[in-house]
Protein backbone atom coordinates (compact mmCIF):
# COMPACT_ATOMS: atom_id res chain seq x y z
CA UNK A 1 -17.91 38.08 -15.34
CA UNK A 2 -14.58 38.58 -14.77
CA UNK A 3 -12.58 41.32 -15.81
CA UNK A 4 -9.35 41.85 -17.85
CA UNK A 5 -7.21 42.07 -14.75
CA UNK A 6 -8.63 39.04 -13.14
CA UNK A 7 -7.80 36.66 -15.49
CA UNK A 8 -4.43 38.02 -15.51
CA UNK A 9 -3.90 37.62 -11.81
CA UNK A 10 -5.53 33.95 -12.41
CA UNK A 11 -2.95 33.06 -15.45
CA UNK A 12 0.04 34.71 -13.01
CA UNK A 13 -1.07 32.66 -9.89
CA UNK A 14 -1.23 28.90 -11.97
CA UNK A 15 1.70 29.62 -13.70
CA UNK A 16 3.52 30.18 -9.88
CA UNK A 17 2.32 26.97 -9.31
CA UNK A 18 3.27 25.40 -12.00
CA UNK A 19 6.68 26.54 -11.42
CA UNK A 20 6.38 25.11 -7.73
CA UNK A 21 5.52 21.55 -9.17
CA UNK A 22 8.05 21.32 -11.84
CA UNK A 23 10.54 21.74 -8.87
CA UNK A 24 8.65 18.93 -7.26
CA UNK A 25 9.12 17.06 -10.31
CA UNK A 26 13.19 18.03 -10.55
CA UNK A 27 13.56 17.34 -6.62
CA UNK A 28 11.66 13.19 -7.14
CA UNK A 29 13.57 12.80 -10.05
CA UNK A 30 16.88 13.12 -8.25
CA UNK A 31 15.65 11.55 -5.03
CA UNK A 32 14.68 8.54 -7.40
CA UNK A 33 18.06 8.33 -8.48
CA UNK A 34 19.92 8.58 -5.15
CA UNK A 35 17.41 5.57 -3.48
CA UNK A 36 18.24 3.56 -6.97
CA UNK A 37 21.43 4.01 -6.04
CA UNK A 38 21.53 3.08 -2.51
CA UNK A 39 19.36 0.10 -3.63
CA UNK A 40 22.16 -0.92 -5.87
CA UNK A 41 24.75 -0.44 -3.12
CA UNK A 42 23.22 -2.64 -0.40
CA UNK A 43 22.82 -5.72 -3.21
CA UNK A 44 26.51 -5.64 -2.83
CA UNK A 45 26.33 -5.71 0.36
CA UNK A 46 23.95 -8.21 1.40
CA UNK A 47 26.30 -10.28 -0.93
CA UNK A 48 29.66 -9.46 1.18
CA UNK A 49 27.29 -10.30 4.83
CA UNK A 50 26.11 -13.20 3.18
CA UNK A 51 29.51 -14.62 2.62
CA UNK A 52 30.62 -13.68 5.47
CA UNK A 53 27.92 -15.92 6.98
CA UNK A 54 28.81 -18.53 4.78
CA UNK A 55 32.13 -18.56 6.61
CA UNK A 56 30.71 -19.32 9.53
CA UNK A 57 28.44 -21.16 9.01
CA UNK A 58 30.73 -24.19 7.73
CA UNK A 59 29.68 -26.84 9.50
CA UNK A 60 27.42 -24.91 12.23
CA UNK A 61 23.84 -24.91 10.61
CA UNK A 62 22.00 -27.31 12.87
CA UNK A 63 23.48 -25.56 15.77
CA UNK A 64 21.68 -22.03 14.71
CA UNK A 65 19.03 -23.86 13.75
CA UNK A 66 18.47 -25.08 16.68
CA UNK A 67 18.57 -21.98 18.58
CA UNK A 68 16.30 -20.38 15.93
CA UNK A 69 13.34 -22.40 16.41
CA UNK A 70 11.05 -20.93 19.04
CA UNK A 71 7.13 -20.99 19.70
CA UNK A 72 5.32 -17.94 17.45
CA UNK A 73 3.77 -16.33 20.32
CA UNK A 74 4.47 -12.07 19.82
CA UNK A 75 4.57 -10.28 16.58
CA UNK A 76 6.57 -6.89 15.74
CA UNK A 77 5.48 -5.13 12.35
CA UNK A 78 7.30 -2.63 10.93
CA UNK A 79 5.11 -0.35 8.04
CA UNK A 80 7.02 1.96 6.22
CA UNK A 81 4.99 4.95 4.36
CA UNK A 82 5.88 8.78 3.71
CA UNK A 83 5.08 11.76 5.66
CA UNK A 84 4.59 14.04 3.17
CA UNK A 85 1.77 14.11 0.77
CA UNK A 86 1.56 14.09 -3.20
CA UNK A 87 2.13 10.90 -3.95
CA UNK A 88 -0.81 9.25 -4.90
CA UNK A 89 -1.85 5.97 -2.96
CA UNK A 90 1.36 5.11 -1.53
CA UNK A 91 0.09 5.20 2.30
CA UNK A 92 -3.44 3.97 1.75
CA UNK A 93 -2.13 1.11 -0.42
CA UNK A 94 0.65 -0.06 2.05
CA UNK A 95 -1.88 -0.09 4.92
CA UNK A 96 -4.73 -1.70 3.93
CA UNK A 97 -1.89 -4.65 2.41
CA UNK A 98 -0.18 -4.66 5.43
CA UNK A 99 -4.16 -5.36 7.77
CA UNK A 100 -5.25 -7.73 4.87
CA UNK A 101 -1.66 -9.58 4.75
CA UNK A 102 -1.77 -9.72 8.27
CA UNK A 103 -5.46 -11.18 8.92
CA UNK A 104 -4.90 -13.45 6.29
CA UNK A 105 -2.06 -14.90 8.33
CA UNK A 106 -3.85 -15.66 11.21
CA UNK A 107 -2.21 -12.94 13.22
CA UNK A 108 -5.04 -11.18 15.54
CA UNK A 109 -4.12 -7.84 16.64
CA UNK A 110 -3.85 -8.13 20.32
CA UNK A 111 -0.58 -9.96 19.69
CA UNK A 112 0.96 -7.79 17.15
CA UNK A 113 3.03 -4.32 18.13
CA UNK A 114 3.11 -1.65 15.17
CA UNK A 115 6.28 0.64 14.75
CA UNK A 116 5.26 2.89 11.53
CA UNK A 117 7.27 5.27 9.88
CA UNK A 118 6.01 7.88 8.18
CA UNK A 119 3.02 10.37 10.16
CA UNK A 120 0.91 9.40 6.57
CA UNK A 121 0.63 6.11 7.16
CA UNK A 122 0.20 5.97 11.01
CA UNK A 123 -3.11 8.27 9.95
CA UNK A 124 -3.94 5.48 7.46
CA UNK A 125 -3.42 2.48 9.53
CA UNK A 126 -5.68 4.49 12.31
CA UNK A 127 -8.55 5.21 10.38
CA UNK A 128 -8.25 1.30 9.42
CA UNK A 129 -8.44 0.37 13.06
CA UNK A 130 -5.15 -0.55 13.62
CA UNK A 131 -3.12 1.17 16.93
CA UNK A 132 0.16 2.15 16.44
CA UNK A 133 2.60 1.50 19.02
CA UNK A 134 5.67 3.41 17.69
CA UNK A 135 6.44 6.08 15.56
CA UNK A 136 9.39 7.66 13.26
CA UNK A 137 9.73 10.24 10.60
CA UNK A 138 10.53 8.62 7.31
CA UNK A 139 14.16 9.90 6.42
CA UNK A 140 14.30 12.68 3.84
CA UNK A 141 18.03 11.61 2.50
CA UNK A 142 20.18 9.08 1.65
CA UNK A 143 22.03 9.96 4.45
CA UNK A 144 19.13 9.57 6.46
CA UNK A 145 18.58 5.98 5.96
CA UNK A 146 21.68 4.41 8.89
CA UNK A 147 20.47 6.09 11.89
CA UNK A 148 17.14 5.57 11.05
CA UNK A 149 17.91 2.07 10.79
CA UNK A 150 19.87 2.06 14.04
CA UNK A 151 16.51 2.95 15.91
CA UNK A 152 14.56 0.57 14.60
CA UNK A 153 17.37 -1.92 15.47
CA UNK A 154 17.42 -0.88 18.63
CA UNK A 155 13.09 -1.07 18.71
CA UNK A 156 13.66 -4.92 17.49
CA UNK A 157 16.22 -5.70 20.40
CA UNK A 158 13.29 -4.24 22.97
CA UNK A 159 10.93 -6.26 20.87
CA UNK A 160 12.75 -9.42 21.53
CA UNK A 161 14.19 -8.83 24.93
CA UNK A 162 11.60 -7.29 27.00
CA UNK A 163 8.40 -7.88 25.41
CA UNK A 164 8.96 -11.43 23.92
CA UNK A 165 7.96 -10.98 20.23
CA UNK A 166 10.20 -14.06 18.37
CA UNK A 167 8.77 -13.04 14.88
CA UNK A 168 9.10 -9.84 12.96
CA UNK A 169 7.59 -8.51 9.54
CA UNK A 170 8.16 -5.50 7.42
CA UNK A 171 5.84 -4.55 5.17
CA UNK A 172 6.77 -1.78 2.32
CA UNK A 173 6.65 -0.61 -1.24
CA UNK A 174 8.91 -1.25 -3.58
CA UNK A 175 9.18 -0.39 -7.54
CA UNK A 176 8.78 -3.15 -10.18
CA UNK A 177 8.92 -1.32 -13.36
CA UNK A 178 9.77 2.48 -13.72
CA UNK A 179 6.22 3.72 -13.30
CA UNK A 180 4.43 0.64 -10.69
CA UNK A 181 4.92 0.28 -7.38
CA UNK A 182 3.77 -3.41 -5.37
CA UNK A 183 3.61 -3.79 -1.66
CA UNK A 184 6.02 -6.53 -0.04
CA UNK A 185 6.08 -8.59 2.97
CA UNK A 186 9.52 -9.77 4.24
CA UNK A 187 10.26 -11.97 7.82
CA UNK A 188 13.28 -10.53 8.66
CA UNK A 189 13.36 -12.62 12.25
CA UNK A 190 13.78 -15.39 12.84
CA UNK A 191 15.94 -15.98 9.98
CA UNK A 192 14.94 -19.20 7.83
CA UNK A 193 16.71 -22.17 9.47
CA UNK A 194 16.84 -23.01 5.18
CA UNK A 195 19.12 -20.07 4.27
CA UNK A 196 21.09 -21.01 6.75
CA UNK A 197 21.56 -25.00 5.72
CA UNK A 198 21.64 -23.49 2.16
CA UNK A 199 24.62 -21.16 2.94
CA UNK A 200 26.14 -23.97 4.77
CA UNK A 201 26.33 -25.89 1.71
CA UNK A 202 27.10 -23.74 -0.97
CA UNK A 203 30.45 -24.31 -2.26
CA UNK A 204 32.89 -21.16 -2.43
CA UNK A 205 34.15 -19.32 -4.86
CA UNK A 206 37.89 -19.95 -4.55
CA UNK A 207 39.66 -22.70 -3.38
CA UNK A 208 40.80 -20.58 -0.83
CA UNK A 209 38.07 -20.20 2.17
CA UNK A 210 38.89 -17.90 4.55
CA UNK A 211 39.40 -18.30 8.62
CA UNK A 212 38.58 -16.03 11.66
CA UNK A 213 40.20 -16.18 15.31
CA UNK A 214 37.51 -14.39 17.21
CA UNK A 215 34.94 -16.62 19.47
CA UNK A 216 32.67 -17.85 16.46
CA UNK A 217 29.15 -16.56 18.96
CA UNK A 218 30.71 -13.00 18.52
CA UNK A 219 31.70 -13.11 15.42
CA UNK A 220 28.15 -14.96 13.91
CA UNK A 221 26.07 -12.16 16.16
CA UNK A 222 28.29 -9.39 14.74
CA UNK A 223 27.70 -10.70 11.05
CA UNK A 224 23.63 -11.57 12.09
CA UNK A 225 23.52 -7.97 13.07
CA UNK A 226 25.09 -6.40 9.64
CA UNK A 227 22.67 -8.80 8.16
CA UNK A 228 19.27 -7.61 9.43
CA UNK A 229 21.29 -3.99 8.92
CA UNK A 230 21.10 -4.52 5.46
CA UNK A 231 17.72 -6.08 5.24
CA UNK A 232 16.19 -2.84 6.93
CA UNK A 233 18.16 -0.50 5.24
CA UNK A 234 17.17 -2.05 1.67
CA UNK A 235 13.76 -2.19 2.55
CA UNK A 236 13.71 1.53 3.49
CA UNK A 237 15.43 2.44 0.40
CA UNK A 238 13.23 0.78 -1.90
CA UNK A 239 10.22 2.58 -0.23
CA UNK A 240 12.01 5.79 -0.49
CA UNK A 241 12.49 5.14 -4.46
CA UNK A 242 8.61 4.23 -4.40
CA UNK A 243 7.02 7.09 -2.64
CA UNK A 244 9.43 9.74 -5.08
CA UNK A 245 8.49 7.86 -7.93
CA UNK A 246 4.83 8.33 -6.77
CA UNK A 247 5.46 11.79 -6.25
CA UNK A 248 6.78 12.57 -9.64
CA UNK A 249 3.59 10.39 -11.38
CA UNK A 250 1.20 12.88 -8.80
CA UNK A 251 3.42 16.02 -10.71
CA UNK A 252 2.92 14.91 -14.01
CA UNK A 253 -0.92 14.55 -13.71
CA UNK A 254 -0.51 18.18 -11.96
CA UNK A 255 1.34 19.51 -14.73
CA UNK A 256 -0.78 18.66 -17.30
CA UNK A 257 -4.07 19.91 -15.77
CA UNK A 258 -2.40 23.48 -14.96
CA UNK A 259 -1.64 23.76 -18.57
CA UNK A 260 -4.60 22.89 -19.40
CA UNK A 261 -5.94 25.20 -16.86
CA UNK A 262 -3.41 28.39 -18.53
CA UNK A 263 -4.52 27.18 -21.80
CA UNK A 264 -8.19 27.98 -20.69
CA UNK A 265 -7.55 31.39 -19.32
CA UNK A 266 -5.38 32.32 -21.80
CA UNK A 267 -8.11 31.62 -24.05
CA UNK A 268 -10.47 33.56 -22.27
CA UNK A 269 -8.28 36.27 -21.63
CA UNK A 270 -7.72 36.75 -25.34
CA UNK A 271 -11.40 36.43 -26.29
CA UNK A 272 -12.48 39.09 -23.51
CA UNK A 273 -9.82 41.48 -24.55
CA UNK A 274 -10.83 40.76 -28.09
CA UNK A 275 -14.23 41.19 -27.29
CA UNK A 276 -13.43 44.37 -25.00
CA UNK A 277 -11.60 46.06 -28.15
CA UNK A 278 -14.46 45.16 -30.62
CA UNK A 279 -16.86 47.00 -28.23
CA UNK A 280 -14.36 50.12 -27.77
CA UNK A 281 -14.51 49.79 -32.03
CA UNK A 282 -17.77 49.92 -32.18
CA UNK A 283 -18.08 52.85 -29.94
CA UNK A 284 -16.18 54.69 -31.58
CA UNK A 285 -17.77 53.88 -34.95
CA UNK A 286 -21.06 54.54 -33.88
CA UNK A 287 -19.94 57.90 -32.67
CA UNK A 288 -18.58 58.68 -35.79
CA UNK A 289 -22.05 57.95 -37.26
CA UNK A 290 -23.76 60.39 -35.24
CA UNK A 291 -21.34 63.38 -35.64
CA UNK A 292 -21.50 62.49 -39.28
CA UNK A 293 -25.28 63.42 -39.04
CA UNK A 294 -24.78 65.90 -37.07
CA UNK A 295 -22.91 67.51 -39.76
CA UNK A 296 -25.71 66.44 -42.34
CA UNK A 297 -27.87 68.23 -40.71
């Protein structure tokens, strides 16, 4: 049975925490926001690198084509997850997509190299029997998001020139309504020989296409570069938007079971201090009773 003071301390400590997770609630809804945001901002960009390719890709398509089409031999897989917790079944959903996805395309593991991001999902993929070859924290910013990208540019270049792997995946969440999240698989290398012919072909804007002095091989890897830039970067973002939207669903569930939970103790704090002054009452009443026979007497 606890006592008066107990259930006090009890009310005191899940109200602290309720406190704590309406923060956590304030701090997704922001971060939600800010991803959205970013989200928004590289759609504009990927639109700007994509015309830029268009440009120089007038006339050039079978050329890159060409030099795009190479045995499948080596895989690198990129798996983005979180590293911090409270946010549902982000990490064991992207995992067991990204094993299944993979088995399903014929990919055995002895030819594929993981780089994960996120110490939640490496766990995950782990437990699933999958080794994980590389490792980085999952950015806690916006700001976060370029040099994190710059590493794992710098991971595909070492992919491609020392260890061989000509194809690439990245598998991540990525919101489809304000409340659902759905794993996604994107080949971000080689490139499609199609978007290429497509870009080729797709008439401009303006009458007025623009030119470019610089050797068209630098210029084309400069612009192929800025495109897998934004490919990553997008695909990071979105993730980022999906785990805080996670979060904030984990919060919500949270904050309605601790009220719940105050609601109970409040309850029972009120019935045992009801219950405690009823007693004292009756005390007190009975001991009126006997000095009243006393006096009788």
């Amino acid at each position: 049975m606890y006592t008066l003071e107990d259930i006090q301390k009890r009310i005191n400590n899940i109200q602290d925490l309720h406190s704590i997770v309406r923060t956590m609630k304030v701090l997704a809804s922001i971060s939600i926001r800010q991803y959205e945001k970013a989200v928004e901002s590289l759609v504009d960009y990927a639109r700007t690198t994509e015309m830029a390719l268009q440009v120089t890709l007038r006339n050039r398509a079978a050329l890159v084509e060409a030099k795009t089409k190479q045995v499948e031999r080596l895989f690198g897989v990129i798996v983005i997850g979180s590293d911090q917790g409270m946010c549902g079944q982000f990490n064991e959903q992207i995992a067991s997509y990204t094993l299944k996805r993979l088995d399903n395309m014929g990919i055995p593991q002895q030819r594929r190299s993981v780089f994960a991001l996120g110490s939640r999902v490496v766990s995950r993929l782990e437990s699933m029997g999958q080794p994980v070859d590389h490792f980085l924290p999952v950015p806690s910013s916006v700001e976060g998001i370029r040099p994190t990208v710059q590493d794992l540019l710098w991971q595909i270049d070492r992919w491609r020139e020392e260890e061989n792997r000509d194809t690439m995946y990245i598998f991540h969440n990525r919101l489809i309504s304000s409340s659902q999240s759905r794993p996604r698989t994107t080949r971000f290398w080689p490139i499609d020989p199609d978007d290429f012919r497509f870009l080729e072909k797709k008439a401009w804007p303006t009458n007025n296409v623009p030119t470019y002095s610089m050797p068209w091989q630098d210029l084309f890897s400069a612009i192929l570069r800025q495109y897998l830039y934004v490919a990553l970067s997008r695909s990071l973002a979105e993730s980022l938007a999906s785990e805080n939207t996670n979060r904030l669903l984990s919060m919500q569930v949270a904050e309605r079971n601790i009220e719940e939970k105050i609601a109970e103790f409040t309850n029972i704090y009120h019935q045992q201090r009801q219950n405690s002054i009823t007693s004292e009452l009756l005390d007190v009443v009975s001991g009126f009773e006997i000095l009243m026979k006393d006096d009788q007497k």
